[in-house]
Protein backbone atom coordinates (compact mmCIF):
# COMPACT_ATOMS: atom_id res chain seq x y z
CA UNK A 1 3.81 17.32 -35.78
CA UNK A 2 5.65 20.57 -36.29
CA UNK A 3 6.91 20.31 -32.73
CA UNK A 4 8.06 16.96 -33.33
CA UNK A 5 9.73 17.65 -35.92
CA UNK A 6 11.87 20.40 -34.78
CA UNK A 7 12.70 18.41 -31.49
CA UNK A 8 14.47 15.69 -33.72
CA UNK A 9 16.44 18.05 -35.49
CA UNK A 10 17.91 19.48 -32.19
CA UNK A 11 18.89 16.08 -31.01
CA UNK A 12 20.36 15.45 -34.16
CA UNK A 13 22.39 18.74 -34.51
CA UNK A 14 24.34 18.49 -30.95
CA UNK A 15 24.85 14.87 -32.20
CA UNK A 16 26.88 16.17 -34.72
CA UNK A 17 28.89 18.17 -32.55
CA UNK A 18 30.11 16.25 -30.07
CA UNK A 19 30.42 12.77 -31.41
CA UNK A 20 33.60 15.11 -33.44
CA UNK A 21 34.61 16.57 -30.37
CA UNK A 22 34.48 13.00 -28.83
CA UNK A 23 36.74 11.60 -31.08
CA UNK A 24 39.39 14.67 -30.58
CA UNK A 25 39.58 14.25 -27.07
CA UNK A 26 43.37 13.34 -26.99
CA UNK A 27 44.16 15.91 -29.18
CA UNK A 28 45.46 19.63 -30.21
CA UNK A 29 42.00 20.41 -30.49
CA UNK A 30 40.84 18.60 -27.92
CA UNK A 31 42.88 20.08 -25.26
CA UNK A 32 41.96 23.82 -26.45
CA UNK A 33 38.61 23.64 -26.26
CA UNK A 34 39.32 22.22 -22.90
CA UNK A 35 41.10 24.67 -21.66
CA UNK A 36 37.91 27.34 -22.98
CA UNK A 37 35.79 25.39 -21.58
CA UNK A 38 37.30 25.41 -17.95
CA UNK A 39 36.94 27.78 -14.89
CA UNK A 40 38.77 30.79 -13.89
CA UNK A 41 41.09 30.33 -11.34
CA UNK A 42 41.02 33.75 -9.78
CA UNK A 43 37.00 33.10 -9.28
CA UNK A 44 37.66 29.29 -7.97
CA UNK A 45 39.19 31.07 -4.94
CA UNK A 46 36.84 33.15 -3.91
CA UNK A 47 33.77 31.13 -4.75
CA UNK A 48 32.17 32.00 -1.50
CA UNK A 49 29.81 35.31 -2.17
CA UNK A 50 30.66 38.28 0.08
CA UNK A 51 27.40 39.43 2.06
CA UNK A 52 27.43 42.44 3.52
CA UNK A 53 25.38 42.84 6.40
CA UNK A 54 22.78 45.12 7.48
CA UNK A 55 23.47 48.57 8.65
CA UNK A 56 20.87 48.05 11.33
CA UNK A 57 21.84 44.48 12.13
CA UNK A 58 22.23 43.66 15.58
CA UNK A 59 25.49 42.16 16.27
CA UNK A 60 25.80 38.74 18.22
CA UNK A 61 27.24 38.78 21.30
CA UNK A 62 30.75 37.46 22.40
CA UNK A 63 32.90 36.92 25.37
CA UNK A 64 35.40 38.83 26.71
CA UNK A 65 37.54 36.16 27.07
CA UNK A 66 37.14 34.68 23.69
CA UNK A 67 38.66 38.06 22.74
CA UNK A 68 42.34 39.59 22.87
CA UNK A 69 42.32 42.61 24.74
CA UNK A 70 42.15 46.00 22.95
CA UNK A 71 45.27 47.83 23.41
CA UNK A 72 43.35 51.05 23.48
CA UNK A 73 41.60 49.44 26.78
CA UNK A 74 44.89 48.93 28.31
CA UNK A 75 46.33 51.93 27.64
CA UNK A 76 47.67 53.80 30.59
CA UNK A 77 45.52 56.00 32.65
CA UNK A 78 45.27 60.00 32.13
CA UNK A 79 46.56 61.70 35.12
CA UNK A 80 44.39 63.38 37.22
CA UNK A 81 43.91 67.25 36.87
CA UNK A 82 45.50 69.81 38.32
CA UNK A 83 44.77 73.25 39.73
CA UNK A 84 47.16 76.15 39.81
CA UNK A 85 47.27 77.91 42.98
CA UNK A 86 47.27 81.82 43.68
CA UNK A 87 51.11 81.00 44.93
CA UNK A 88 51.76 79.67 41.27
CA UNK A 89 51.99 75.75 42.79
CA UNK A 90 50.01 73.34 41.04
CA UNK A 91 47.70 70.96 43.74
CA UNK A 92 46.29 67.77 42.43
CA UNK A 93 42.55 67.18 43.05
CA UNK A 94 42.39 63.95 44.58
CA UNK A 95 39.97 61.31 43.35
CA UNK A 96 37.03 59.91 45.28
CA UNK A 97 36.69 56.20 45.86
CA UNK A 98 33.60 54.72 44.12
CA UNK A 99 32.52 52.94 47.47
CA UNK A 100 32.69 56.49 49.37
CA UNK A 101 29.25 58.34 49.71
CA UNK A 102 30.28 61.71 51.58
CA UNK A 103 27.68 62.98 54.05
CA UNK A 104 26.83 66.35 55.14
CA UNK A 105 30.02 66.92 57.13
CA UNK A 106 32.35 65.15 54.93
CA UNK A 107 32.18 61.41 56.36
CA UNK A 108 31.35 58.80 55.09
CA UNK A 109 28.00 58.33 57.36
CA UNK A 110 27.33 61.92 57.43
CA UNK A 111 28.85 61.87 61.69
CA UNK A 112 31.29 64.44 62.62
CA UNK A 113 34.30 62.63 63.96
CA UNK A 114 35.85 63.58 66.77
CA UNK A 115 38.70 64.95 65.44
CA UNK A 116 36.68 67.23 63.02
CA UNK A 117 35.07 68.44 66.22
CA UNK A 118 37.77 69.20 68.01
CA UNK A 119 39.14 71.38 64.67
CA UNK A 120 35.42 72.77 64.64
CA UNK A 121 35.58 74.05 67.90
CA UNK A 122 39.10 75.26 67.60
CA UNK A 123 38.44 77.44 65.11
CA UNK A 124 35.66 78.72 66.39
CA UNK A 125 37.72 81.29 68.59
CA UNK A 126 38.27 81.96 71.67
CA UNK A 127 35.34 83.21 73.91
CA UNK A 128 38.04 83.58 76.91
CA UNK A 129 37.72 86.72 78.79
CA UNK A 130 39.45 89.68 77.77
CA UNK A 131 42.51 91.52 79.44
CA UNK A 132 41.08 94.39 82.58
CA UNK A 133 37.69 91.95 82.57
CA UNK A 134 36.33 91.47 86.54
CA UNK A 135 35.07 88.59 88.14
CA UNK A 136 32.12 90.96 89.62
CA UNK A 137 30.22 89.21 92.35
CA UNK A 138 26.87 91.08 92.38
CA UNK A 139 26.03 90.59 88.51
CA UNK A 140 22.66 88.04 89.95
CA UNK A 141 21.12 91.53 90.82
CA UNK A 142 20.66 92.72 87.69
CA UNK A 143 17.61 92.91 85.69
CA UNK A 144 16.86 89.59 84.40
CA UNK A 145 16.51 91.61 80.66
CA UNK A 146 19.83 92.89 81.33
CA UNK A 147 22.07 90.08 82.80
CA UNK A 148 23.38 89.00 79.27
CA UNK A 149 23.89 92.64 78.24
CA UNK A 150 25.87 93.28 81.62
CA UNK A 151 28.11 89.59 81.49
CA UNK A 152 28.97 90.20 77.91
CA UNK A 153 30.72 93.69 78.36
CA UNK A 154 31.95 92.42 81.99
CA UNK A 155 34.12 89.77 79.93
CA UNK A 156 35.28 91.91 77.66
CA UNK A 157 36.63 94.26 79.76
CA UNK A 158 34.59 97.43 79.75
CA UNK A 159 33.17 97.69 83.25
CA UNK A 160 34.54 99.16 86.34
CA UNK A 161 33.93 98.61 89.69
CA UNK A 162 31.50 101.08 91.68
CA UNK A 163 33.48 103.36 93.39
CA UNK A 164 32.84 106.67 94.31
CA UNK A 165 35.25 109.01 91.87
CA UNK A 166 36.81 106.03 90.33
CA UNK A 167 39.12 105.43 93.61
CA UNK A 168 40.65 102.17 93.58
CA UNK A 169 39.66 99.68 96.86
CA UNK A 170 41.54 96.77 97.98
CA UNK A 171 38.18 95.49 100.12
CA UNK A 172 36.07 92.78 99.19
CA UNK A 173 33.51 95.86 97.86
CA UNK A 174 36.23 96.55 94.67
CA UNK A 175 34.40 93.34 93.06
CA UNK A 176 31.25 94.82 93.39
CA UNK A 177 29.38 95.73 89.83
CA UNK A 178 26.14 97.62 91.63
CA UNK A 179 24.15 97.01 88.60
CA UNK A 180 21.46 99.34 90.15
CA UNK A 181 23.25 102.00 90.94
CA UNK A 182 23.03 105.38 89.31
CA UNK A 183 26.20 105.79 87.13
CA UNK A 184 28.29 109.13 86.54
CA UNK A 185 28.88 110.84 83.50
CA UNK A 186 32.72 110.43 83.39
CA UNK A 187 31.98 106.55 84.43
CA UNK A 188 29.76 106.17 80.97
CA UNK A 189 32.10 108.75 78.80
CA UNK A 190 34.72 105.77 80.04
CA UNK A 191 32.63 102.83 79.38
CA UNK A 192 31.85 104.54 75.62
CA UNK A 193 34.95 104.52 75.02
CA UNK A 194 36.19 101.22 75.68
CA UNK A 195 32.89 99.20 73.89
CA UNK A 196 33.63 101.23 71.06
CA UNK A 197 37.03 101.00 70.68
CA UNK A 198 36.82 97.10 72.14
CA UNK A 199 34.45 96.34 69.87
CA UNK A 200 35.87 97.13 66.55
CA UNK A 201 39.25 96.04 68.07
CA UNK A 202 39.99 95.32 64.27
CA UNK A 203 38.50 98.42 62.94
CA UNK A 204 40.97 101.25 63.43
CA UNK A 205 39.12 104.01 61.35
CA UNK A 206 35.77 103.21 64.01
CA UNK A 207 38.02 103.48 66.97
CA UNK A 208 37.86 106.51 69.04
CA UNK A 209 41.08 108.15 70.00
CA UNK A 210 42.03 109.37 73.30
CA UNK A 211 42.91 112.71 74.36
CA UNK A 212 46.58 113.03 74.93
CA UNK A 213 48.75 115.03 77.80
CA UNK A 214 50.01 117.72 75.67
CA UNK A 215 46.12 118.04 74.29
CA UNK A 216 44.22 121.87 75.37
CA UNK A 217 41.50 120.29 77.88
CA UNK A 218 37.99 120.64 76.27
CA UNK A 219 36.59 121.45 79.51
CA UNK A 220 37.53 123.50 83.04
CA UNK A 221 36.65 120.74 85.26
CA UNK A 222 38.39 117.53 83.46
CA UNK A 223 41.90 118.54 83.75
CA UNK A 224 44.92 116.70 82.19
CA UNK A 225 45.44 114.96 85.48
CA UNK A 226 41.81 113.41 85.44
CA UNK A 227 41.93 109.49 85.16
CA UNK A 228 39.01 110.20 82.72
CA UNK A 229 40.58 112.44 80.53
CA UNK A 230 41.71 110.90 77.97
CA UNK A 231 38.42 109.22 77.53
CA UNK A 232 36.22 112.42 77.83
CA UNK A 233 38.67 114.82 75.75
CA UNK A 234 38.19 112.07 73.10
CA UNK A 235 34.71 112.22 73.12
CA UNK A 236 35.06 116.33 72.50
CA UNK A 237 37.16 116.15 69.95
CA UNK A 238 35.47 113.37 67.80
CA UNK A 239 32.66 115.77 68.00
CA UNK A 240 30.85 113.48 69.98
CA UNK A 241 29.93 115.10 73.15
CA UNK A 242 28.75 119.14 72.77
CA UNK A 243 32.13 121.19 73.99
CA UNK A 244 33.76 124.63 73.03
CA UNK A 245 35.53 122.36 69.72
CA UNK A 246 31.80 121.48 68.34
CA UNK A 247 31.05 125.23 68.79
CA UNK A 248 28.96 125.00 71.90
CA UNK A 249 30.70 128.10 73.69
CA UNK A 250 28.21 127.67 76.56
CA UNK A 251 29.07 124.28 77.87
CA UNK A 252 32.25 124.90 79.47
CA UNK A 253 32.17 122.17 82.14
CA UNK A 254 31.25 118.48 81.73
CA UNK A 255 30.10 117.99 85.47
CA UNK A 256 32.24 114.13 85.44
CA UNK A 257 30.43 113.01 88.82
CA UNK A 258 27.16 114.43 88.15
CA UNK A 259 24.31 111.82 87.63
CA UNK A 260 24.00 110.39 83.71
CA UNK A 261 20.33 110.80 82.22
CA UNK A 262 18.22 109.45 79.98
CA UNK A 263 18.87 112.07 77.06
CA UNK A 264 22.43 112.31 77.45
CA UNK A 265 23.11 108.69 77.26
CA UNK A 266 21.10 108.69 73.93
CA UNK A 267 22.60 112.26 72.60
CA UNK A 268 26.53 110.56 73.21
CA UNK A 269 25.45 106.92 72.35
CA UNK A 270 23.15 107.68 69.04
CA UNK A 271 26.11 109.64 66.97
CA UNK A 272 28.66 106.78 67.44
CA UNK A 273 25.83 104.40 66.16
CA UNK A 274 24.53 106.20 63.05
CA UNK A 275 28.22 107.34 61.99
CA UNK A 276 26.80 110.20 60.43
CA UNK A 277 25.01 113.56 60.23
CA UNK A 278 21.69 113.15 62.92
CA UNK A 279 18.68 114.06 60.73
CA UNK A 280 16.60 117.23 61.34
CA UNK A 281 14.10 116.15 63.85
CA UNK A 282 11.07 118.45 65.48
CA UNK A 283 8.44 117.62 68.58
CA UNK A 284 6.23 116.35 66.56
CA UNK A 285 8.70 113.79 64.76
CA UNK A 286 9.12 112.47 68.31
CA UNK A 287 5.52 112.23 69.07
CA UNK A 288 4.47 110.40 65.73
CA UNK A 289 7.64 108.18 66.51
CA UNK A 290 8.37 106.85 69.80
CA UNK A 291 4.46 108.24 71.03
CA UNK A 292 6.22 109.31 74.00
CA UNK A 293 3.64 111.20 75.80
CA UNK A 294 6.47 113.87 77.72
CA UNK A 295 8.32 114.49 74.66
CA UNK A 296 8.08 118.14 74.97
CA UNK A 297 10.43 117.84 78.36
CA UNK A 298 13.12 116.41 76.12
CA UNK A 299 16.12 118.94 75.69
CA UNK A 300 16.21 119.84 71.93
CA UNK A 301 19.65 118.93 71.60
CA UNK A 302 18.82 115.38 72.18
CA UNK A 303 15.84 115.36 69.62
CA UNK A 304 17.61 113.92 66.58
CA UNK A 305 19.61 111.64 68.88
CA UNK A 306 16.27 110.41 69.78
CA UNK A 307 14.19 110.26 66.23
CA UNK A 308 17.63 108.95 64.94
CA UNK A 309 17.61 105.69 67.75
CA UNK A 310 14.15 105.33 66.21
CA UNK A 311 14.98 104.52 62.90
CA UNK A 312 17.37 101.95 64.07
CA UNK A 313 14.58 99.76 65.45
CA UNK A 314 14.37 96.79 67.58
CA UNK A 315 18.41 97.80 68.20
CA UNK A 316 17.89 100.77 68.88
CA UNK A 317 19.44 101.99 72.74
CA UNK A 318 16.22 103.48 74.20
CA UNK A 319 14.34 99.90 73.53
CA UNK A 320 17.34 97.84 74.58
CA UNK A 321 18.12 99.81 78.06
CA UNK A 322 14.65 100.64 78.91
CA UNK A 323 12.24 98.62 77.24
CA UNK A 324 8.65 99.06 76.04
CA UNK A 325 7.62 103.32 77.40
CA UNK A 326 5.42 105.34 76.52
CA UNK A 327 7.55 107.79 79.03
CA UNK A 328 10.81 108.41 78.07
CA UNK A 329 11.42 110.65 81.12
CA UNK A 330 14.54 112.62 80.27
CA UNK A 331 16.16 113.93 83.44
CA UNK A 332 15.84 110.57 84.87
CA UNK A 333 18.71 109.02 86.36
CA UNK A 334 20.47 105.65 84.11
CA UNK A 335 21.95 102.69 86.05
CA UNK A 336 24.61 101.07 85.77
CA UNK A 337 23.02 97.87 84.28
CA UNK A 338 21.10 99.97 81.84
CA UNK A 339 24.39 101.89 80.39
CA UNK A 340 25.78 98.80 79.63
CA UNK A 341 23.11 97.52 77.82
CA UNK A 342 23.18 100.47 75.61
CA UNK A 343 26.72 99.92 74.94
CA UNK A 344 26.01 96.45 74.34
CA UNK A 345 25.85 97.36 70.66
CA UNK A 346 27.13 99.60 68.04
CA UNK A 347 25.61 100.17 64.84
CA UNK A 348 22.86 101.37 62.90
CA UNK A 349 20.04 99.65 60.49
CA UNK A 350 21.57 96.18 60.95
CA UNK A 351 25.46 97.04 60.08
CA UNK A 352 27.09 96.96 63.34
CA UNK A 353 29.14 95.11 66.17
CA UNK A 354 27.59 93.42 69.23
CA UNK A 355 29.61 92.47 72.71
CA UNK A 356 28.65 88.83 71.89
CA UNK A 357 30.51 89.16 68.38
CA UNK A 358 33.51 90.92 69.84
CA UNK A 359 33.56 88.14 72.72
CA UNK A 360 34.18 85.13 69.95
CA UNK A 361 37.39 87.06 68.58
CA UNK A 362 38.76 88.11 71.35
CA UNK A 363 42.13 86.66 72.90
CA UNK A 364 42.86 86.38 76.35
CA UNK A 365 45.87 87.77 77.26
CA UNK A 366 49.28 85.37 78.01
């Protein structure tokens, strides 16, 4: 009843409210509490609610072509870069097409083309033989283990003929090598000199220099008018062969046409080699070395020559020339084909020059 009751007197309160406003409608009043009563105009125009969206919303996709292009997409491309050159010119690095896959030589399929081999092989150098070289006609006689040894040095120049004292021949025999013949002491002093200074053509300070005309001759028996002297009064005064100058006051000859041996070619060979001081060497050194079983008949000159060719190992000249011994028999006689195979090669422990190497930078003469 209570409820009821309070019901009808709402109803009958707002009755009495508007039935005055009702009757104002065209009036002052009326149009005031209009006017209150009506919406804002600044929030009529934006009556749609802003949402803002998700941070992590996923935006929807859109064509490229519903789109106007992005003036920072068309914007013109940076240059490529550039590299300054030692000379102080700048060189561009060109840019590789996308479709290009470069192979191990530089093409595109990974083949050497035939211009790249031609410019291969051209720079390869020459391997032409060398100005004095001789088209020897006997070189099938040597050694099988010393043919290469013996072609090498032919092409480069350091062989001679075999002549007896050096005499030039016009016969069909001045073409002979003789690869088995015993060679002379002034005929290896000559060959030493040449490898040596042929093969560190581009070495000055490892070049031997010859004796000159006006020079006091290191020995009585190689005179100033020898062919050979300039090679062998080199060899004296670089210290390399004993003479009066390296304070050996007892060897007063050099004996140029005498046979070469075994220790001698070692004793002049080893020093150019090593480029140093021979180390202090005793018989027994030699023994535990080399095993040599007639070490004892070596002259002890030629000792540290021969512990010092050791050291070098499987370079060394006693291997090279003469293969696996357990005899290094001293005195013996060299040949021809052997000397060259010890002059094959200069150097010591792995630094050093071989005829092969001096063969692919050499330049045949115009």
């Amino acid at each position: 009843m209570l409820l009821f009751r309070r019901s009808n007197a709402s109803w009958l309160l707002a009755a009495c409210v508007l039935f005055p406003l009702a009757g104002c409608a065209n009036s002052s009043l009326g149009e005031s509490l209009q006017k209150s009563f009506a919406a804002d105009p600044k929030l009529a125009t934006n009556a749609s609610p802003t949402v803002t969206p998700a941070v992590n919303a996923t935006p929807q996709p859109t064509t490229q072509a519903s789109q106007s292009p992005d003036p920072a997409l068309t914007a013109t491309p940076t240059p490529l870069p550039s590299v300054t050159t030692q000379s102080g010119n700048a060189t561009t690095i060109p840019a590789f097409s996308d479709s290009t896959l470069l192979g191990a030589s530089g093409t595109a399929d990974g083949n050497v083309s035939k211009s790249q081999a031609d410019s291969s092989t051209s720079n390869a150098g020459p391997t032409t033989i060398a100005s004095g070289a001789i088209d020897f006609s006997d070189l099938n006689k040597t050694p099988k283990e010393l043919q290469q040894y013996v072609a090498d040095l032919a092409k480069l120049g350091v062989l001679t003929p075999a002549s007896d004292n050096n005499k030039t021949s016009q016969s069909k025999d001045s073409t002979l090598f003789e690869p088995n013949k015993v060679i002379t002491r002034r005929e290896y002093a000559r060959w030493l000199v040449s490898a040596n200074n042929r093969l560190y053509a581009g070495q000055p300070a490892k070049q031997i220099r010859l004796g000159t005309d006006t020079a006091q001759p290191a020995f009585q028996d190689v005179p100033r008018n020898d062919p050979d002297f300039p090679a062998i009064q080199g060899l004296a005064e670089a210290g390399l062969i004993s003479s009066p100058l390296s304070g050996d006051s007892t060897t007063v000859t050099f004996r140029p046409d005498a046979p070469l041996t075994r220790e001698n070619l070692v004793l002049w060979k080893v020093p150019a080699d090593t480029r140093q001081a021979l180390p202090t060497a005793s018989l027994d050194a030699v023994k535990q070395t080399w095993g040599f079983q007639d070490a004892a008949r070596i002259d002890p000159k030629a000792l540290r020559a021969v512990l010092a060719d050791f050291q070098n190992g499987d370079l060394s000249n006693i291997r090279r020339a003469f293969g696996y011994t357990t005899l290094f028999q001293p005195k013996k006689t060299v040949t021809r084909a052997e000397a060259a195979a010890a002059l094959w090669y200069f150097g010591f422990q792995g630094e050093g020059q071989s005829a092969q190497d001096a063969l692919k930078t050499s330049v045949s003469p115009s």
